[in-house]
Every structure is written in C-alpha cells, then in structure tokens.
PDB file of N, CA and C in Angstrom:
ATOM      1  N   UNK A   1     100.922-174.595-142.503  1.00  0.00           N
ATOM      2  CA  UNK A   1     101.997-173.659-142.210  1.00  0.00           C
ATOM      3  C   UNK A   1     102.130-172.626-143.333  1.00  0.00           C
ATOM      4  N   UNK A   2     101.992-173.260-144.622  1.00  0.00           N
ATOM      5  CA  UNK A   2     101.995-172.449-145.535  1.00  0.00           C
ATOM      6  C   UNK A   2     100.754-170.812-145.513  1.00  0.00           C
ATOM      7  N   UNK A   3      99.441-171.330-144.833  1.00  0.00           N
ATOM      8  CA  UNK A   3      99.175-170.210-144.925  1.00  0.00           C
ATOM      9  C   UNK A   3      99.399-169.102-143.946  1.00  0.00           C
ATOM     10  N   UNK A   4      99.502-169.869-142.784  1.00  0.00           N
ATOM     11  CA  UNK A   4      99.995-169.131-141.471  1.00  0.00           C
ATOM     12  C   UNK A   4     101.159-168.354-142.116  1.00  0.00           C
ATOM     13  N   UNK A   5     102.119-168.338-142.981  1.00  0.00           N
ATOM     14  CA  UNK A   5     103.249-167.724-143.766  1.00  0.00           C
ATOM     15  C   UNK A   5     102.721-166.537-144.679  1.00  0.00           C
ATOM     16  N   UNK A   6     101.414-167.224-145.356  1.00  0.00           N
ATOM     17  CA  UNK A   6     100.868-165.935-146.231  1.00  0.00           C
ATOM     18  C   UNK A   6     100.163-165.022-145.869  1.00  0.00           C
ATOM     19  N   UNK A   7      99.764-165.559-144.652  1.00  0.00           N
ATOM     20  CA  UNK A   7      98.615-164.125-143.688  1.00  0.00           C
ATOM     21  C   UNK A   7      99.916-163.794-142.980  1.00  0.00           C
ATOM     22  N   UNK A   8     100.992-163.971-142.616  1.00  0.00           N
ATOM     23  CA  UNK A   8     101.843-162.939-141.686  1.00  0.00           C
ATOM     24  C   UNK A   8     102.303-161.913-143.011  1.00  0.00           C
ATOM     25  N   UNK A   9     102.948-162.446-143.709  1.00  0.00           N
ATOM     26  CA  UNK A   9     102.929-161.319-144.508  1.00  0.00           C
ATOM     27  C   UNK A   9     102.524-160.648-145.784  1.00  0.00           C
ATOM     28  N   UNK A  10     101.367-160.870-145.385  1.00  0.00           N
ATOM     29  CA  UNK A  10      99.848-159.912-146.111  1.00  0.00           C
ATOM     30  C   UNK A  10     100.005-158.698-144.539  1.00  0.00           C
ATOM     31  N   UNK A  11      99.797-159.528-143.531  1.00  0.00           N
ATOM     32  CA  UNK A  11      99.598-158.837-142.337  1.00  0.00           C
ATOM     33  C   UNK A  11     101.143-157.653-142.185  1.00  0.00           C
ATOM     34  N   UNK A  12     102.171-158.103-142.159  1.00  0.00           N
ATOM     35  CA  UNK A  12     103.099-157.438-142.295  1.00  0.00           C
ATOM     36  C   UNK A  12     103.179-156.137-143.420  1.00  0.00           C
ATOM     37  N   UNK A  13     102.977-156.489-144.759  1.00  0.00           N
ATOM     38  CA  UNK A  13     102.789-155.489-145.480  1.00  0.00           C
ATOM     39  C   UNK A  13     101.673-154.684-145.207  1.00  0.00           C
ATOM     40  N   UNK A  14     100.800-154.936-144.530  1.00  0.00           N
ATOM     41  CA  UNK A  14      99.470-154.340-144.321  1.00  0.00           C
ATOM     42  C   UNK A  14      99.905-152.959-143.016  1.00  0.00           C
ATOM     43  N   UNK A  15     100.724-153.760-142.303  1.00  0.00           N
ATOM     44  CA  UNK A  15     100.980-152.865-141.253  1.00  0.00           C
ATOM     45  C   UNK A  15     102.202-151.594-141.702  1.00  0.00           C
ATOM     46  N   UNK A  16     103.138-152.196-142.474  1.00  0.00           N
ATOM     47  CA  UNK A  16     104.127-151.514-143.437  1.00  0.00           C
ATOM     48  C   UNK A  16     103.545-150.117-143.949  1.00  0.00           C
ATOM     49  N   UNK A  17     102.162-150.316-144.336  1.00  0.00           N
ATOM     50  CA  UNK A  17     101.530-149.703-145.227  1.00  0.00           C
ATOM     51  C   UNK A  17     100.814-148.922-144.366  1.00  0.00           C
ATOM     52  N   UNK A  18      99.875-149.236-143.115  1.00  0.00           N
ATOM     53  CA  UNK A  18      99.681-148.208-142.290  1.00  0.00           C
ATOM     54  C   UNK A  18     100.563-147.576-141.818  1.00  0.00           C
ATOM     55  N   UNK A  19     101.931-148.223-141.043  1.00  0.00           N
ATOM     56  CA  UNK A  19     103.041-147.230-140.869  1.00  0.00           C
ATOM     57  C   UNK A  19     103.214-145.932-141.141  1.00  0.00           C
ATOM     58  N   UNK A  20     103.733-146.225-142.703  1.00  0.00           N
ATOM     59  CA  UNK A  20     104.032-145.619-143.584  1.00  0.00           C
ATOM     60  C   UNK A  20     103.110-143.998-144.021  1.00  0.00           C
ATOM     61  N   UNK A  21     101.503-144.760-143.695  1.00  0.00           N
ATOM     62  CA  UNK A  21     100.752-143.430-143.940  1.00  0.00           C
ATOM     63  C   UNK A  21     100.666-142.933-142.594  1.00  0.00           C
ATOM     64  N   UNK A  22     100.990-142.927-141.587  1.00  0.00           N
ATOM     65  CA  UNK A  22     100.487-142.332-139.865  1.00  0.00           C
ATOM     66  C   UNK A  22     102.375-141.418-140.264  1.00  0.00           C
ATOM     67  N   UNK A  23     102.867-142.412-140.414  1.00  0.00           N
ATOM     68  CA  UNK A  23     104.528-141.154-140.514  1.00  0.00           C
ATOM     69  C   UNK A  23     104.141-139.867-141.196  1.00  0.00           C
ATOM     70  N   UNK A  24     103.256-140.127-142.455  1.00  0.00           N
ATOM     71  CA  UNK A  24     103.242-138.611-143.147  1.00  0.00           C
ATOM     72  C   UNK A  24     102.177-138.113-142.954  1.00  0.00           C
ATOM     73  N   UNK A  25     101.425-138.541-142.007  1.00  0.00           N
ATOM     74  CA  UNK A  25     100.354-138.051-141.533  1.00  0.00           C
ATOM     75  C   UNK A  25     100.364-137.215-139.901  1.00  0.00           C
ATOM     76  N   UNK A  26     101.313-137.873-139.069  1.00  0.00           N
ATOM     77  CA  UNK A  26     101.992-136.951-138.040  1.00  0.00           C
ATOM     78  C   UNK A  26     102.753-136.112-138.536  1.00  0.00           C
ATOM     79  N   UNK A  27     102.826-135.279-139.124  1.00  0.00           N
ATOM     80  CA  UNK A  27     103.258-133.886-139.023  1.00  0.00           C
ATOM     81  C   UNK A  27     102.074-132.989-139.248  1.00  0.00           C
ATOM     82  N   UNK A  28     100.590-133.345-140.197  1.00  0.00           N
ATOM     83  CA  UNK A  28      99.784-132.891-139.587  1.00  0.00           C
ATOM     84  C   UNK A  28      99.175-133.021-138.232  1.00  0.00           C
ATOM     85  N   UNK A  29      99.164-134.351-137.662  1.00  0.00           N
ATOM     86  CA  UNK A  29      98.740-134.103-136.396  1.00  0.00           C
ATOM     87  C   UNK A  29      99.287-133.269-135.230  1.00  0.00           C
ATOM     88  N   UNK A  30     100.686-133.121-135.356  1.00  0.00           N
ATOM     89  CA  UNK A  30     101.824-132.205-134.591  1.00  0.00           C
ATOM     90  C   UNK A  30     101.312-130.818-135.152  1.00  0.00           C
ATOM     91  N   UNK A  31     100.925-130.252-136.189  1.00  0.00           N
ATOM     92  CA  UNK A  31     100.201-128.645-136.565  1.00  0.00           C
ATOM     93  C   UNK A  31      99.224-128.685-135.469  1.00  0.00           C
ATOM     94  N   UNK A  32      98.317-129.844-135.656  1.00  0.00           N
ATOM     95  CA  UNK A  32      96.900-129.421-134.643  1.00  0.00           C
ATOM     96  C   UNK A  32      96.908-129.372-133.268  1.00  0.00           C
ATOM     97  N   UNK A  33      98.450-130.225-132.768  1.00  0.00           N
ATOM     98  CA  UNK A  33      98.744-130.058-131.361  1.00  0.00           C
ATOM     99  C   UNK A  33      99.547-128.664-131.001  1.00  0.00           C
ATOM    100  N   UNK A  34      99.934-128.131-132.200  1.00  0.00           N
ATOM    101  CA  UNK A  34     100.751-127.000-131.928  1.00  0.00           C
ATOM    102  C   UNK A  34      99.937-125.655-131.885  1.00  0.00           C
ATOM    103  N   UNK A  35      98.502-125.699-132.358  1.00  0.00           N
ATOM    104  CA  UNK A  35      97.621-125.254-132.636  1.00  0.00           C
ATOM    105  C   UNK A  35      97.261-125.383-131.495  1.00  0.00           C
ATOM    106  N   UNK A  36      97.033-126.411-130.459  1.00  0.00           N
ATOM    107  CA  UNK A  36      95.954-126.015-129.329  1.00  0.00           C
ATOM    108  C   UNK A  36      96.406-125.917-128.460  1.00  0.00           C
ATOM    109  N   UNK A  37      98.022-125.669-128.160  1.00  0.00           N
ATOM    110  CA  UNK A  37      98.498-125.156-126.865  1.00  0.00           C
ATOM    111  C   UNK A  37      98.670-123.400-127.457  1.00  0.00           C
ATOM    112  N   UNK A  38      98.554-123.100-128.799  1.00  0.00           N
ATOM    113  CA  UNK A  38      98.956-121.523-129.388  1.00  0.00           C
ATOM    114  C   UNK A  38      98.112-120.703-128.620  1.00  0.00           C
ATOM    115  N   UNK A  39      98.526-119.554-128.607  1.00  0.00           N
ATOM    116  CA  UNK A  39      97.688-118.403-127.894  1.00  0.00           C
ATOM    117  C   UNK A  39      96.381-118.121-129.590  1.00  0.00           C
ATOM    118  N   UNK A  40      96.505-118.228-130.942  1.00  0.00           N
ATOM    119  CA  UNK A  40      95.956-118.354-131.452  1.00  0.00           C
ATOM    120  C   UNK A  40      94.740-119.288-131.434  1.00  0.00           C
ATOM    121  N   UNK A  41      94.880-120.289-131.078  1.00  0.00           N
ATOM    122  CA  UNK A  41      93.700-121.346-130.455  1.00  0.00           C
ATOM    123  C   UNK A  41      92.921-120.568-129.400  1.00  0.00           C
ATOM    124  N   UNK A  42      93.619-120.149-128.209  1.00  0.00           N
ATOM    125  CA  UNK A  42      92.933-119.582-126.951  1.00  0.00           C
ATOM    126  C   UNK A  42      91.710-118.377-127.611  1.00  0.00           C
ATOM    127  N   UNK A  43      92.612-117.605-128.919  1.00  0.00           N
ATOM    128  CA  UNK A  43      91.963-116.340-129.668  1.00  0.00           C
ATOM    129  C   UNK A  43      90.597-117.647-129.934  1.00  0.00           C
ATOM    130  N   UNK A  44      90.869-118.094-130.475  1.00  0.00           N
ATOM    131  CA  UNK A  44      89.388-119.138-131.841  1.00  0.00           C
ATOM    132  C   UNK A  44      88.849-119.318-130.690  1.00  0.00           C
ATOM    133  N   UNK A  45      88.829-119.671-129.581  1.00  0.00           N
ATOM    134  CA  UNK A  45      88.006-120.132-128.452  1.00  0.00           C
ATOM    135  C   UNK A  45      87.358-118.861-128.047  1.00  0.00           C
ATOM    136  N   UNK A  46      87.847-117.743-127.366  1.00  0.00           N
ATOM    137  CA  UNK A  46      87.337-116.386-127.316  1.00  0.00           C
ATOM    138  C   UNK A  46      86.085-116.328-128.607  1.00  0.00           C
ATOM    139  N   UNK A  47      86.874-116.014-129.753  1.00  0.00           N
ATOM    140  CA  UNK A  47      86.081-116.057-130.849  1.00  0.00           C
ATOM    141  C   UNK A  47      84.541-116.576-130.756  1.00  0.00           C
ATOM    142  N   UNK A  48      84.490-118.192-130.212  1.00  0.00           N
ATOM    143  CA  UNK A  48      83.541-119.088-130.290  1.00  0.00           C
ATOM    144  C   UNK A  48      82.608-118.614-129.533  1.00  0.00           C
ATOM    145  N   UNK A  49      83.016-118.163-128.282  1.00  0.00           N
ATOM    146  CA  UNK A  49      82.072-117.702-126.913  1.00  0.00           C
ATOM    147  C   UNK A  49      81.435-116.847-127.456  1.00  0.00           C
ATOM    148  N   UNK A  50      82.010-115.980-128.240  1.00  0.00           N
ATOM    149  CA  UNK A  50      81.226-114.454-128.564  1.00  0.00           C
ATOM    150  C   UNK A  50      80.800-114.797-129.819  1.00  0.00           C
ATOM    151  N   UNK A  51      80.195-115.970-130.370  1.00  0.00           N
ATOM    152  CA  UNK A  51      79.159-116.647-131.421  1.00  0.00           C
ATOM    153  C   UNK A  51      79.969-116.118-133.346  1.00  0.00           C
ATOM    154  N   UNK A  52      81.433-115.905-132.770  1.00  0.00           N
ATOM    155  CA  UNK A  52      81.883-115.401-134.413  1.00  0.00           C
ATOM    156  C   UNK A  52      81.829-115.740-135.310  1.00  0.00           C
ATOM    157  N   UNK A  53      81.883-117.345-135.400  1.00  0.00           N
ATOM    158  CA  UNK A  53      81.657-118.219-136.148  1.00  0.00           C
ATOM    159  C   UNK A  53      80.129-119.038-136.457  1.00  0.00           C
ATOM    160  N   UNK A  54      79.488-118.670-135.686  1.00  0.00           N
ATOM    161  CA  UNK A  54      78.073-118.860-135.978  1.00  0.00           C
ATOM    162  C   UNK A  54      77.803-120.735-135.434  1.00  0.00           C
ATOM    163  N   UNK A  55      77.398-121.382-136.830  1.00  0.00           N
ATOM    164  CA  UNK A  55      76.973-123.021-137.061  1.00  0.00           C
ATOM    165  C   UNK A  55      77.776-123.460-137.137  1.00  0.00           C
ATOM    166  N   UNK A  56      79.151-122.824-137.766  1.00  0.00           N
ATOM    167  CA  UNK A  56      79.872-123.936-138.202  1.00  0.00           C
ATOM    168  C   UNK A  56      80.063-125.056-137.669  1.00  0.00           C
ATOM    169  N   UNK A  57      81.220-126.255-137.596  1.00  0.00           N
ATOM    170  CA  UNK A  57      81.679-127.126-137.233  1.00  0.00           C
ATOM    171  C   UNK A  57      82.731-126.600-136.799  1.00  0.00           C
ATOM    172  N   UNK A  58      82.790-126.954-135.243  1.00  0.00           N
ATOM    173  CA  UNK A  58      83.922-126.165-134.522  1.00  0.00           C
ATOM    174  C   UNK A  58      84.741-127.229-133.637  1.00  0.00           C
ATOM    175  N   UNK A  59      84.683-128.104-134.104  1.00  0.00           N
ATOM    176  CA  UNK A  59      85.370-129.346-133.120  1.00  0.00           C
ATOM    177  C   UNK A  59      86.751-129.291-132.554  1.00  0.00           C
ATOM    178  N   UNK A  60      87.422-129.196-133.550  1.00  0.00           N
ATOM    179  CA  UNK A  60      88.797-128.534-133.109  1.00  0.00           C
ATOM    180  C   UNK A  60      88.895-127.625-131.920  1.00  0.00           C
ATOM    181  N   UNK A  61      88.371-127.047-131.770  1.00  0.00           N
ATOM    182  CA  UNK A  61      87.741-126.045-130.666  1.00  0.00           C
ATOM    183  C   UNK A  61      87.437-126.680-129.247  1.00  0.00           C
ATOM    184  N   UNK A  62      87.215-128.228-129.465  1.00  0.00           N
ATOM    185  CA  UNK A  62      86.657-128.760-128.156  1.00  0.00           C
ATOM    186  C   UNK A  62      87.993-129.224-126.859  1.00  0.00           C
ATOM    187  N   UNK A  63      87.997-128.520-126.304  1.00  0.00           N
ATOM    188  CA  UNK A  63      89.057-129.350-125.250  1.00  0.00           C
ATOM    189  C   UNK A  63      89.166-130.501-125.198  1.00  0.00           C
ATOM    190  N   UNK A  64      88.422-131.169-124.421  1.00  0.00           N
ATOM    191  CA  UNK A  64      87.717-132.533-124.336  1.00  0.00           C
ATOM    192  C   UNK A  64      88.447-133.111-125.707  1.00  0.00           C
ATOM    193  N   UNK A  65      87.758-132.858-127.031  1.00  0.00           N
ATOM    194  CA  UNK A  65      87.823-133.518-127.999  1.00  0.00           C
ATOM    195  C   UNK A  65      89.449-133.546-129.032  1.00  0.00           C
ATOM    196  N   UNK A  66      90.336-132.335-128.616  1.00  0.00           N
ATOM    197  CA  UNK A  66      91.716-132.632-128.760  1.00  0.00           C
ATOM    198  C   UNK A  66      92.526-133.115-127.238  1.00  0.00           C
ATOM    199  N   UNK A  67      91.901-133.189-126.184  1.00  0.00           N
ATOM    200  CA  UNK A  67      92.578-133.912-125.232  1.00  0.00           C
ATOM    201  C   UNK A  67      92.331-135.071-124.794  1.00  0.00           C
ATOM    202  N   UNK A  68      91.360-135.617-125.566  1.00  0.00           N
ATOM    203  CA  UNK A  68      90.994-137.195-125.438  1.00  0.00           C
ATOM    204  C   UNK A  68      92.354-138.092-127.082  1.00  0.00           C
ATOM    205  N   UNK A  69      92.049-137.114-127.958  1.00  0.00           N
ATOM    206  CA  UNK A  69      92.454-137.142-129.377  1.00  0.00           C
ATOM    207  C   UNK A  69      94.571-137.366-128.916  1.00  0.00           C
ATOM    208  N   UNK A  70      94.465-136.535-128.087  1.00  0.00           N
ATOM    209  CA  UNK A  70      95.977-136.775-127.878  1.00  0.00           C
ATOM    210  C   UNK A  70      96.255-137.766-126.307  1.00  0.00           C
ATOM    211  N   UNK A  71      95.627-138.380-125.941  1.00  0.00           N
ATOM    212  CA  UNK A  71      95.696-139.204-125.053  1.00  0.00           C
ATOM    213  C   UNK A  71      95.082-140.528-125.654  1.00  0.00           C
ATOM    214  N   UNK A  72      94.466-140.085-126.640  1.00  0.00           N
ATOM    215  CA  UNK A  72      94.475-141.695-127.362  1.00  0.00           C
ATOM    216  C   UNK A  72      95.955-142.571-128.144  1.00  0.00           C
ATOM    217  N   UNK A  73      96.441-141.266-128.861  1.00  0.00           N
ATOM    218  CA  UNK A  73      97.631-141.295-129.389  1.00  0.00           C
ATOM    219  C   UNK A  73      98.683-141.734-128.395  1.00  0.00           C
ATOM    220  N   UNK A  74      98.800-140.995-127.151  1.00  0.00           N
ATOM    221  CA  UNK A  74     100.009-141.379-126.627  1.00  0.00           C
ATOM    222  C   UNK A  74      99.534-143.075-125.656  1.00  0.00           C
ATOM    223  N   UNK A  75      98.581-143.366-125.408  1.00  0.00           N
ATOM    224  CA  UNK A  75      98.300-144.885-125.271  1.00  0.00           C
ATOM    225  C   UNK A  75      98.489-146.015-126.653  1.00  0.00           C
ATOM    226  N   UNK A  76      97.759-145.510-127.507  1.00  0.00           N
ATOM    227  CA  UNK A  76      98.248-146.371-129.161  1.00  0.00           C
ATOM    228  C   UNK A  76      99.811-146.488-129.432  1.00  0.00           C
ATOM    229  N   UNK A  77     100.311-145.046-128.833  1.00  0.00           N
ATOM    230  CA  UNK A  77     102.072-145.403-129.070  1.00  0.00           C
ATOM    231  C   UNK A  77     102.438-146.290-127.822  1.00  0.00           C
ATOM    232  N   UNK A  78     102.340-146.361-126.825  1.00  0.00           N
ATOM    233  CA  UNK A  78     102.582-147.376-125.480  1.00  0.00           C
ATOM    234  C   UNK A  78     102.497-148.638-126.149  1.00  0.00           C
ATOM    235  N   UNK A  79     101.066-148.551-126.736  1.00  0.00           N
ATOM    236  CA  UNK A  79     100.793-150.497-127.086  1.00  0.00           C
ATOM    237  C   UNK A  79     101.882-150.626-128.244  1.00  0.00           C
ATOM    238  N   UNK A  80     102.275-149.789-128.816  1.00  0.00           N
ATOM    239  CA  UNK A  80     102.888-150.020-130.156  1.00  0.00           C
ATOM    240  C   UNK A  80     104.259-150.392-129.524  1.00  0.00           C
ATOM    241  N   UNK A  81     104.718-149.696-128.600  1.00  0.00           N
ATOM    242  CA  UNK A  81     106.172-150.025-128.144  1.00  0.00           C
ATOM    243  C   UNK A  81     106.457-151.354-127.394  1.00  0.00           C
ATOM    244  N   UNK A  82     105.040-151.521-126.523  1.00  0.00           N
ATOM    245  CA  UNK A  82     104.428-152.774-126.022  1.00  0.00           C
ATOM    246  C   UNK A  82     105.170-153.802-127.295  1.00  0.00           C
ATOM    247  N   UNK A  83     104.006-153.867-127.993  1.00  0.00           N
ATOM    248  CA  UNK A  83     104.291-155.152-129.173  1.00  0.00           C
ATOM    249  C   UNK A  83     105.993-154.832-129.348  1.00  0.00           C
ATOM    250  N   UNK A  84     105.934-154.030-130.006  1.00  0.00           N
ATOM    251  CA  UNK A  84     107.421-153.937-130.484  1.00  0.00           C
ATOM    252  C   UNK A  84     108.410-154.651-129.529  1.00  0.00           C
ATOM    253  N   UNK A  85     108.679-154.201-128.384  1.00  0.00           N
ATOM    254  CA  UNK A  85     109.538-155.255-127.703  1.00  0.00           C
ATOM    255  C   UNK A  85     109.272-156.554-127.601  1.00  0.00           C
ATOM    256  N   UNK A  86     107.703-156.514-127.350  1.00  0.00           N
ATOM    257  CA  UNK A  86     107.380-157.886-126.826  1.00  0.00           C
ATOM    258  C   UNK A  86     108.264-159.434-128.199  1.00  0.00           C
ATOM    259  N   UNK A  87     108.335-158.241-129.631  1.00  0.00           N
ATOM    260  CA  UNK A  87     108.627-159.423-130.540  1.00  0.00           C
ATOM    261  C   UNK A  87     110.173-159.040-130.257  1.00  0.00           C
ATOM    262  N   UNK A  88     110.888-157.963-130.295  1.00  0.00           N
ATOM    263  CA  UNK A  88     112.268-158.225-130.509  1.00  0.00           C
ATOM    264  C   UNK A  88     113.107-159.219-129.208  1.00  0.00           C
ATOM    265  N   UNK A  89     112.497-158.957-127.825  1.00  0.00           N
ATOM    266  CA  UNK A  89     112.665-159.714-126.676  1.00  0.00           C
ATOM    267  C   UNK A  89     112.094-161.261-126.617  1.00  0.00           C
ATOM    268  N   UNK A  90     111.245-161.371-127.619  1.00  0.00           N
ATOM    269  CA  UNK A  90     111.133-163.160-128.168  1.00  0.00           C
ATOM    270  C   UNK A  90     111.985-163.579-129.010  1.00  0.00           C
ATOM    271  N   UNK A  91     112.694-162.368-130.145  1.00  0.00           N
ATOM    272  CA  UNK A  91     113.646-162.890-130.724  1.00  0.00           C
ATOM    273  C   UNK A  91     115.052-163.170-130.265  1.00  0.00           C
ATOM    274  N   UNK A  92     115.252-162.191-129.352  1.00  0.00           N
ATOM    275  CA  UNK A  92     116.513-162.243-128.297  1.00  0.00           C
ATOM    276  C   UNK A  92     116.611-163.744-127.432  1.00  0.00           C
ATOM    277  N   UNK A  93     115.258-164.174-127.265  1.00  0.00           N
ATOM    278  CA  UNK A  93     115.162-165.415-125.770  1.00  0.00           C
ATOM    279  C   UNK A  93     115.205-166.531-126.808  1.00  0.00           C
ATOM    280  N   UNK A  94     114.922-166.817-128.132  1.00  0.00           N
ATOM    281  CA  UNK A  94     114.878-168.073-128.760  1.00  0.00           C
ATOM    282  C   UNK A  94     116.286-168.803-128.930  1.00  0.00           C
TER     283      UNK A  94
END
C-alpha cells in the first residue's frame, strides 16, 4: 500500500506539473488559433500559392495540420473532463 501511496503522488505532482505548463502555454496556443481564423493567415496562404516564401517551413500554413491540431485539443479536453468527474463523482458515491 505504501507504494501504491508513493506512485499516486509522484503521479499527482507529475500531472500538477504538466498542468501547470499547458496553462502558460495556452495562451500561445489561443495566438495560433487566432491567427488562423485572421484575414492575415488567409494573406500568408495567398502569399504561399504565389511561392513568397520559397522552402521554408510553412506548416502553420496547413489547414489540415491546424485543424487536426485543434480537434486534438478539444478531444484531450473531453477526456480531461471525462477523468475529472469520473474521480469527483467516486468521491461523492463513497
């Protein structure tokens, strides 16, 4: 039992700690979503067609690849709310 106690919270602080960095890390991700509904994005896409940017790395640029990027997110938050009840509604029934 004792260790089942020390891996929950190793595991707990562990998750504390990812938390913690995705909080200050969504407000960049909210720039890049605000970025690809902007009429400035639509411009960088124009841009791309007509080769302005050449080789670069243009990913940001990919539909596909910020609309998979934000449909991953809003499923990862589902499971997250998932768990989340699933423990406070076990703590409620005990």
């Amino acid at each position: 039992m004792g260790e089942i106690m020390q891996e929950t919270e190793k595991m707990i602080h562990e998750l504390s700690n990812i938390q913690e960095k995705w909080n200050k890390h969504h407000m960049k991700y909210s720039q890049l979503m605000d970025y690809y509904f902007s009429k400035q994005w639509q411009k960088d896409m124009q841009a791309d067609e007509d080769n302005y940017f050449g080789d670069i790395s243009k990913g940001v640029l990919s539909e596909d690849g910020v609309y998979n990027l934000n449909g991953e997110m809003y499923y990862l938050a589902l499971a997250m709310m998932r768990t989340a009840f699933k423990y406070i509604d076990n703590e409620a029934t005990e």
